[in-house]
Protein backbone atom coordinates (compact mmCIF):
# COMPACT_ATOMS: atom_id res chain seq x y z
CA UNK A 1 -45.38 -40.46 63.00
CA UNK A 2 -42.49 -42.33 61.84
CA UNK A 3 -39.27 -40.92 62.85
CA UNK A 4 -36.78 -39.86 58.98
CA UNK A 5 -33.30 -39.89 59.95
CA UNK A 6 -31.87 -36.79 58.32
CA UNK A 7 -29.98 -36.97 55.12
CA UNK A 8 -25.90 -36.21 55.92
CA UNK A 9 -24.34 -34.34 53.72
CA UNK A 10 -21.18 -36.50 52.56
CA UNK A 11 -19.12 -33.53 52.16
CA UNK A 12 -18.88 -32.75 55.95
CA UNK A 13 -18.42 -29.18 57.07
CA UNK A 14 -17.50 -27.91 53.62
CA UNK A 15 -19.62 -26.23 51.88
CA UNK A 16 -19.87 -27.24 48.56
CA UNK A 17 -19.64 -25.05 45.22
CA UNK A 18 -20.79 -26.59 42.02
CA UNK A 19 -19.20 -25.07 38.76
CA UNK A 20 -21.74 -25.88 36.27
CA UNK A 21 -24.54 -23.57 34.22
CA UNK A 22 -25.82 -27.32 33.21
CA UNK A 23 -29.25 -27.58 34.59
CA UNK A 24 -28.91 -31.25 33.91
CA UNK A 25 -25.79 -31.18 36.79
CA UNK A 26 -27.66 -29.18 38.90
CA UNK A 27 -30.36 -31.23 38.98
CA UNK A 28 -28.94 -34.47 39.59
CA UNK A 29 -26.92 -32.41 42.57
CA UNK A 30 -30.32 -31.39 44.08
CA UNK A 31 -32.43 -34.54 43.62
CA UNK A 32 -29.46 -36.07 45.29
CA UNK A 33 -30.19 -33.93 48.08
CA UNK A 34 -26.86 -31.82 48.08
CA UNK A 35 -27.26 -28.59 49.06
CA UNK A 36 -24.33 -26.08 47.18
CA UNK A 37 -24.08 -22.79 45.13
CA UNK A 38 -23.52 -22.34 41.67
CA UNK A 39 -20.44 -20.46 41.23
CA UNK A 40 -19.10 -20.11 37.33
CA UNK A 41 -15.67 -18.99 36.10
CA UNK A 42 -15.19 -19.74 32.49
CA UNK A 43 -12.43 -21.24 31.07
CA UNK A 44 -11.11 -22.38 27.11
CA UNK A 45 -11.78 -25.94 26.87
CA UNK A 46 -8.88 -27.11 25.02
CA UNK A 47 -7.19 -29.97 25.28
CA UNK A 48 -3.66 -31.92 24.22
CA UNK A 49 -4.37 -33.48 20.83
CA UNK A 50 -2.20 -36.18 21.67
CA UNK A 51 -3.81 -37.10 24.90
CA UNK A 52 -6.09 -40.37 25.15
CA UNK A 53 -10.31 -39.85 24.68
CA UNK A 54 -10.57 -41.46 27.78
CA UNK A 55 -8.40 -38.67 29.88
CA UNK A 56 -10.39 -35.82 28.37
CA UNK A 57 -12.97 -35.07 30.53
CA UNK A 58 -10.91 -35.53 34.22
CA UNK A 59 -8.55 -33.12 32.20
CA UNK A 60 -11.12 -30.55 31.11
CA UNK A 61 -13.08 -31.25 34.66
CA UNK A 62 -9.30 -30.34 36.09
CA UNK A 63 -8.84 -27.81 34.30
CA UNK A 64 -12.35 -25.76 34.95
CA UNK A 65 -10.86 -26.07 38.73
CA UNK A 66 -7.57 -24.38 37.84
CA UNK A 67 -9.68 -21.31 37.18
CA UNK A 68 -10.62 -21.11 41.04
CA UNK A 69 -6.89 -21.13 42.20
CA UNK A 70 -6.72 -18.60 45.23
CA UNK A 71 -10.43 -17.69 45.11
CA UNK A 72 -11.93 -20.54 47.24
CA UNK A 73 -12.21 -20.40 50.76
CA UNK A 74 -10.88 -22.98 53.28
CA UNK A 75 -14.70 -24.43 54.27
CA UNK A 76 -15.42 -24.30 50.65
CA UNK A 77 -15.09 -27.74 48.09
CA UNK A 78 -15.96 -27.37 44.38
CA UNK A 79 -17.04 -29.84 41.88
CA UNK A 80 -16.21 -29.28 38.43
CA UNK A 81 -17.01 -31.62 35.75
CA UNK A 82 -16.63 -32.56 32.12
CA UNK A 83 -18.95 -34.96 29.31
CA UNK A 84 -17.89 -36.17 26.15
CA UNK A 85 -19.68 -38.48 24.13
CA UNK A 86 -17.42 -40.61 21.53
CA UNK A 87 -18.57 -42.44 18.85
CA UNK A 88 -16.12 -44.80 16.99
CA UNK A 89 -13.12 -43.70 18.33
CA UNK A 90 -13.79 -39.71 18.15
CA UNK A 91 -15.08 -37.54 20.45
CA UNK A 92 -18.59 -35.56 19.10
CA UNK A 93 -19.12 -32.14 20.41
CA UNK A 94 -22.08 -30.44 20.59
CA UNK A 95 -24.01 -29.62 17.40
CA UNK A 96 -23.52 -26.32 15.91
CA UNK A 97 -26.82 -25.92 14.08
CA UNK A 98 -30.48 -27.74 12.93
CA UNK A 99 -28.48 -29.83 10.01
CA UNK A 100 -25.09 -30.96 12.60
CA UNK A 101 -27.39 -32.42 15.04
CA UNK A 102 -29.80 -34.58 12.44
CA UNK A 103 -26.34 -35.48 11.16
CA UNK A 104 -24.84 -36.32 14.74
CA UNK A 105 -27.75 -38.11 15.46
CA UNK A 106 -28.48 -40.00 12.11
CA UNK A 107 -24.62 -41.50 12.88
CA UNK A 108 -26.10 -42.43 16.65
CA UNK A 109 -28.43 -44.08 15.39
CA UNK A 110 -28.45 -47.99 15.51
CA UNK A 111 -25.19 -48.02 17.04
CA UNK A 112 -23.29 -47.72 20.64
CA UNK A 113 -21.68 -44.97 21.41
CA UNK A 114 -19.63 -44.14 25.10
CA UNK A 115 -20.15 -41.14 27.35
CA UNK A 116 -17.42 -40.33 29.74
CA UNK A 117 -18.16 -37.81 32.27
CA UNK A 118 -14.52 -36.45 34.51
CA UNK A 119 -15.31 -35.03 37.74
CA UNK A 120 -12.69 -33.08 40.19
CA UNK A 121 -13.08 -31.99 43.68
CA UNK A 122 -11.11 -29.90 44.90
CA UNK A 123 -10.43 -27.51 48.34
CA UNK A 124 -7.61 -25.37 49.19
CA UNK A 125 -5.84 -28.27 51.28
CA UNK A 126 -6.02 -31.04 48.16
CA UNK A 127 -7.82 -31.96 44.69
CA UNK A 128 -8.72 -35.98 43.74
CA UNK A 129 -10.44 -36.38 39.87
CA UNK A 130 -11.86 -39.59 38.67
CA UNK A 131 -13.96 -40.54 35.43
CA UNK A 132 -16.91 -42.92 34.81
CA UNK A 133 -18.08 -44.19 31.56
CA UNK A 134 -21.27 -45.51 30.12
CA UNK A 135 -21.97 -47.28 27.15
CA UNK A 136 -25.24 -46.41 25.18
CA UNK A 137 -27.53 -48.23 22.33
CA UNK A 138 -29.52 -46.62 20.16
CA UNK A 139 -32.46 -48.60 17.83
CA UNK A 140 -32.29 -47.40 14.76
CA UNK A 141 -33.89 -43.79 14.34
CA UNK A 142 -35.44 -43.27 11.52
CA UNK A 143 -35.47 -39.62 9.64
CA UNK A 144 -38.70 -38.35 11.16
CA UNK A 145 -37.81 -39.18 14.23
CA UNK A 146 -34.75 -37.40 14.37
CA UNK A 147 -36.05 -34.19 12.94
CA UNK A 148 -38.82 -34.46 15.28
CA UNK A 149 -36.68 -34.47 18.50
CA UNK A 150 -34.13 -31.81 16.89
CA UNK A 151 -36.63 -29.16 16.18
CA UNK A 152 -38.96 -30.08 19.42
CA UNK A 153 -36.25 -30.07 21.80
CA UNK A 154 -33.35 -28.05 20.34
CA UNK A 155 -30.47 -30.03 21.56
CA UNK A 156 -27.77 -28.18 20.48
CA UNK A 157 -26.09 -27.17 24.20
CA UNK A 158 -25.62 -30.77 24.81
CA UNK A 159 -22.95 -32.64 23.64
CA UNK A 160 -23.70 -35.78 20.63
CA UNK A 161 -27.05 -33.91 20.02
CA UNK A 162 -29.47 -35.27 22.67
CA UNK A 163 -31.05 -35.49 26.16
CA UNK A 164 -30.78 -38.71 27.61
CA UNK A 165 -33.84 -37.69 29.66
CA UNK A 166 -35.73 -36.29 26.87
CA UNK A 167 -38.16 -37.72 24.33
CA UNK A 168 -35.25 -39.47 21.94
CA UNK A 169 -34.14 -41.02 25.32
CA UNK A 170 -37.40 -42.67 26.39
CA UNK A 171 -38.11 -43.48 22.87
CA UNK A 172 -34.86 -43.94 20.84
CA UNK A 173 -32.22 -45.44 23.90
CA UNK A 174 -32.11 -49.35 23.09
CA UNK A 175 -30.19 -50.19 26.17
CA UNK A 176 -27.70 -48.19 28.90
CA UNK A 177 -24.29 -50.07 30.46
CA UNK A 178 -22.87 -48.15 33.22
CA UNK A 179 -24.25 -45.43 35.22
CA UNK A 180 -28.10 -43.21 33.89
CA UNK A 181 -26.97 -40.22 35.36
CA UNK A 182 -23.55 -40.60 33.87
CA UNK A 183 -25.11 -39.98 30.75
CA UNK A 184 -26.63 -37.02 31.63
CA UNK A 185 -23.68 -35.11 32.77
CA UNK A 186 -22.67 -36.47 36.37
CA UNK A 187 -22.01 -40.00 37.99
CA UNK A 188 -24.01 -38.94 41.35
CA UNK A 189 -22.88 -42.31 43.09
CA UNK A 190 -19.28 -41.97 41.99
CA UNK A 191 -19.53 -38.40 43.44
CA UNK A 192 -21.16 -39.40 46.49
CA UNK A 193 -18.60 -41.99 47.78
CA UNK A 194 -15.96 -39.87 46.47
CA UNK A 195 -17.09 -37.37 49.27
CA UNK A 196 -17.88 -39.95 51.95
CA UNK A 197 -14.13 -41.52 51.18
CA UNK A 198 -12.55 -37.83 51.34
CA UNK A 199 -11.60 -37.67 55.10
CA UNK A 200 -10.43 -41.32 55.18
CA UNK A 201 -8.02 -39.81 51.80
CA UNK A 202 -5.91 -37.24 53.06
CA UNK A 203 -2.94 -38.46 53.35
CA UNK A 204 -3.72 -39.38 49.18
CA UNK A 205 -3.86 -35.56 47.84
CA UNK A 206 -3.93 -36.97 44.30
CA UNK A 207 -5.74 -39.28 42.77
């Protein structure tokens, strides 16, 4: 029997809280063989209207860790996060009904579009936040399509009105730049070597 060197976790002695209800995150968290508990305090996502698309999510991601000032314990690190997806120079939330999300992804269609997911860690000693961006191409949809996946799938939690790693994304996704997994809702590798770099860091609190 062939001897499997066992997988070490990046994040040390810590034990590592995820602040995320997204399944997606979760997910990508476990098949990455992190092992962490899902620990929620909700926050107002809001924003400075003056502040640049790109910042949003490592702003949002920040401030979803503010929430957990004094309540984390000194072996504990949390991950909070943050996707937008922009299209044209404005950032598309997540659809609000049936009609909002053929509409959000009618406009998708045929076109690129960016997702930028912000990701902080943070522990009672120091906090680092970093973004990663992906740039997606859609074929052109057509109507049937699009009602199809809305009314199959229901993607109105998710933000620009689809599931990379749902039917629309096997089927409608032309071509990806950047990271998969960015797309749906957490740069894994970007996380990972964040973690493994975080000892050789500390005398860099911020980043």
């Amino acid at each position: 029997m062939e001897n499997t060197e066992k997988f070490q976790n990046p994040a040390g002695n810590y034990r590592l809280i995820l602040a995320s209800a997204s399944p997606r995150r979760q997910q990508l968290m476990r098949n990455a063989g992190f092992t962490f508990e899902v620990r929620i305090i909700p926050v107002q996502e809001v924003y400075p209207p003056a502040i640049a698309i790109d910042e949003v999510p490592e702003f949002l991601a920040r401030l979803k860790a503010g929430a957990f000032n004094g309540k984390l314990a000194e072996d504990e690190m949390l991950v909070t996060a943050d996707t937008v997806v922009c299209l044209r120079g404005k950032i598309i939330g997540k659809p609000a009904s049936r009609q909002e999300a053929i509409d959000m992804l009618s406009n998708l269609s045929g076109s690129r579009h960016v997702v930028i997911t912000g990701v902080c860690i943070t522990t009672t000693a120091r906090q680092i936040s970093f973004r990663a961006r992906t740039n997606v191409y859609f074929r052109i949809l057509r109507a049937d399509e699009i009602r199809y996946y809305v009314d199959a799938f229901r993607p109105f939690d998710k933000a620009g009105a689809y599931g990379i790693q749902e039917w629309i994304g096997y089927n409608g996704v032309a071509r990806v730049e950047g990271s998969f997994y960015n797309v749906m809702g957490l740069p894994v590798h970007k996380l990972y070597q964040a973690l493994e770099r975080w000892p050789r860091d500390k005398n860099n609190p911020q980043s």
